[in-house]
C-alpha atoms as a PDB file:
ATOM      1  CA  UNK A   1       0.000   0.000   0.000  1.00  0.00           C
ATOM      2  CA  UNK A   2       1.240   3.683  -0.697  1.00  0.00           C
ATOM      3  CA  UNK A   3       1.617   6.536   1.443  1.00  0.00           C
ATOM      4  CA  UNK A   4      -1.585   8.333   2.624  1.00  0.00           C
ATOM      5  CA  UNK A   5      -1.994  11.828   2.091  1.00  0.00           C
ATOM      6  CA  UNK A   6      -2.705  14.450   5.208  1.00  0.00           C
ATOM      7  CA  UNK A   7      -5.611  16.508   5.090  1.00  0.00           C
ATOM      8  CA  UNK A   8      -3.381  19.111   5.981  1.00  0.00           C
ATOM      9  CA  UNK A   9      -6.646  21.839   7.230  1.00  0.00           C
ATOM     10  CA  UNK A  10      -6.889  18.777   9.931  1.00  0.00           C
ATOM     11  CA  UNK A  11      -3.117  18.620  10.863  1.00  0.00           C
ATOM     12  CA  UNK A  12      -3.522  21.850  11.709  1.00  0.00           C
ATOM     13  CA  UNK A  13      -6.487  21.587  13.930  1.00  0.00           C
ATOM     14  CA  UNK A  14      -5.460  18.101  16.104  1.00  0.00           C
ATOM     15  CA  UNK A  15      -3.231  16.578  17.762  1.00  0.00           C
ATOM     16  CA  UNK A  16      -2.894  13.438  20.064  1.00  0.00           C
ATOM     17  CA  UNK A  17      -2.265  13.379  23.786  1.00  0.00           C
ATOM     18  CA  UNK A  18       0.116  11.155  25.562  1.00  0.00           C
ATOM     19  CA  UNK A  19      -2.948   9.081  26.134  1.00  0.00           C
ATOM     20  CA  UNK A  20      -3.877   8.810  22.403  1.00  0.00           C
ATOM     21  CA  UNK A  21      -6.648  10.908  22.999  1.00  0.00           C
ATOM     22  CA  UNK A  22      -7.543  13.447  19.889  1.00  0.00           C
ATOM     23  CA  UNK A  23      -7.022  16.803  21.228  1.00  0.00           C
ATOM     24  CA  UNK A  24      -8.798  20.083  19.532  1.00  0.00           C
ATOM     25  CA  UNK A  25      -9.032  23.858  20.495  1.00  0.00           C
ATOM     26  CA  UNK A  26     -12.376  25.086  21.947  1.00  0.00           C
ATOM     27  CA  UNK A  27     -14.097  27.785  19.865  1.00  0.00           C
ATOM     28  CA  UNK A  28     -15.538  30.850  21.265  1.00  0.00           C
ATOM     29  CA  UNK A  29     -12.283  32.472  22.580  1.00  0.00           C
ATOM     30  CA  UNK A  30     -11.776  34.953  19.743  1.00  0.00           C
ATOM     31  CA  UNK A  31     -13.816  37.918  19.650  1.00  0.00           C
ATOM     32  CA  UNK A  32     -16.677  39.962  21.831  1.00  0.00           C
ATOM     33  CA  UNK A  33     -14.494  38.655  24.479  1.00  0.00           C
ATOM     34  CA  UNK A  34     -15.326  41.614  27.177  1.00  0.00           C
ATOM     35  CA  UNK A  35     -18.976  40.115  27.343  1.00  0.00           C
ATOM     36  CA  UNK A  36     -18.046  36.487  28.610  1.00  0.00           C
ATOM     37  CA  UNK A  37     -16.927  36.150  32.017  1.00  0.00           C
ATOM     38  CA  UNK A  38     -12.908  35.529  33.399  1.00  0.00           C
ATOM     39  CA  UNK A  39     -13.914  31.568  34.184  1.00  0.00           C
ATOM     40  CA  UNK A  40     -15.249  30.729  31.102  1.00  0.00           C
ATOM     41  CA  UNK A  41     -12.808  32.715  29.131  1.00  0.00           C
ATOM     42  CA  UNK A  42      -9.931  30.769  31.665  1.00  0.00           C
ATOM     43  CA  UNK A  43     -11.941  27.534  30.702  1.00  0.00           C
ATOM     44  CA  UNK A  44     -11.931  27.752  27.281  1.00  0.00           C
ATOM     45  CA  UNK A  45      -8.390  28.177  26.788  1.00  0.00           C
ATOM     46  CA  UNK A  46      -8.199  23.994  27.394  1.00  0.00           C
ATOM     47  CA  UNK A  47      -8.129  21.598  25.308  1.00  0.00           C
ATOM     48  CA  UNK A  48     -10.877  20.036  24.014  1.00  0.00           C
ATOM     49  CA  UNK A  49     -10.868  16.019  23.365  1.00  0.00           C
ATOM     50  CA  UNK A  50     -12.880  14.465  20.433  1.00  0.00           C
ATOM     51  CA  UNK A  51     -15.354  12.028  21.697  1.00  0.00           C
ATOM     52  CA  UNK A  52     -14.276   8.342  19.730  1.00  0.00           C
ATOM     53  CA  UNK A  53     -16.611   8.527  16.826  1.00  0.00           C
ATOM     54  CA  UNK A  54     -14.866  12.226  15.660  1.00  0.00           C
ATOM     55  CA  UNK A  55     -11.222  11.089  16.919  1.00  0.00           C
ATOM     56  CA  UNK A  56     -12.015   8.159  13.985  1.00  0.00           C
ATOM     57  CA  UNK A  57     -13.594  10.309  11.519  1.00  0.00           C
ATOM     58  CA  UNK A  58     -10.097  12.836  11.973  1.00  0.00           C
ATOM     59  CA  UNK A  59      -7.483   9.672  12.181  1.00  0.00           C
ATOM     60  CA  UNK A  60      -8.781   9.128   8.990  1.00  0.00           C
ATOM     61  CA  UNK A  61      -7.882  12.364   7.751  1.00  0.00           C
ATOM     62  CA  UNK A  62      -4.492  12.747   9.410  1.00  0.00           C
ATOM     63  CA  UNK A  63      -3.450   9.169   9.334  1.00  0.00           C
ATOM     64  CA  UNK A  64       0.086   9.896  10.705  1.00  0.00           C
ATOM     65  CA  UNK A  65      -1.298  11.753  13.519  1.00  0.00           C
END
């Protein structure tokens, strides 16, 4: 079998935790920022993980994630 290509958009997006977990940024943190409060703006900046039917769905387009 050949080499897979990357959906590069997707390498961009992921990446994989220690655990093997797919890991993804939260949205909401970018703009009209002085209207959400300092928790949920602190809470935000973590990582997000993919529940296991998107983590396959994205392996699939970054195979050598």
């Amino acid at each position: 079998m050949g080499k897979l290509k990357t959906n590069r958009s997707a390498a961009k997006r992921f990446s994989v935790s220690k655990t093997g977990k797919v890991k993804h940024k939260k949205a909401y943190l970018r703009h009209l920022l002085s209207s959400k409060g300092r928790a949920r703006k602190r809470q935000l900046r973590q990582p997000g993980i993919l529940n296991a039917a998107d983590a396959r769905n994205t392996r699939k387009l970054v195979p050598y994630l």
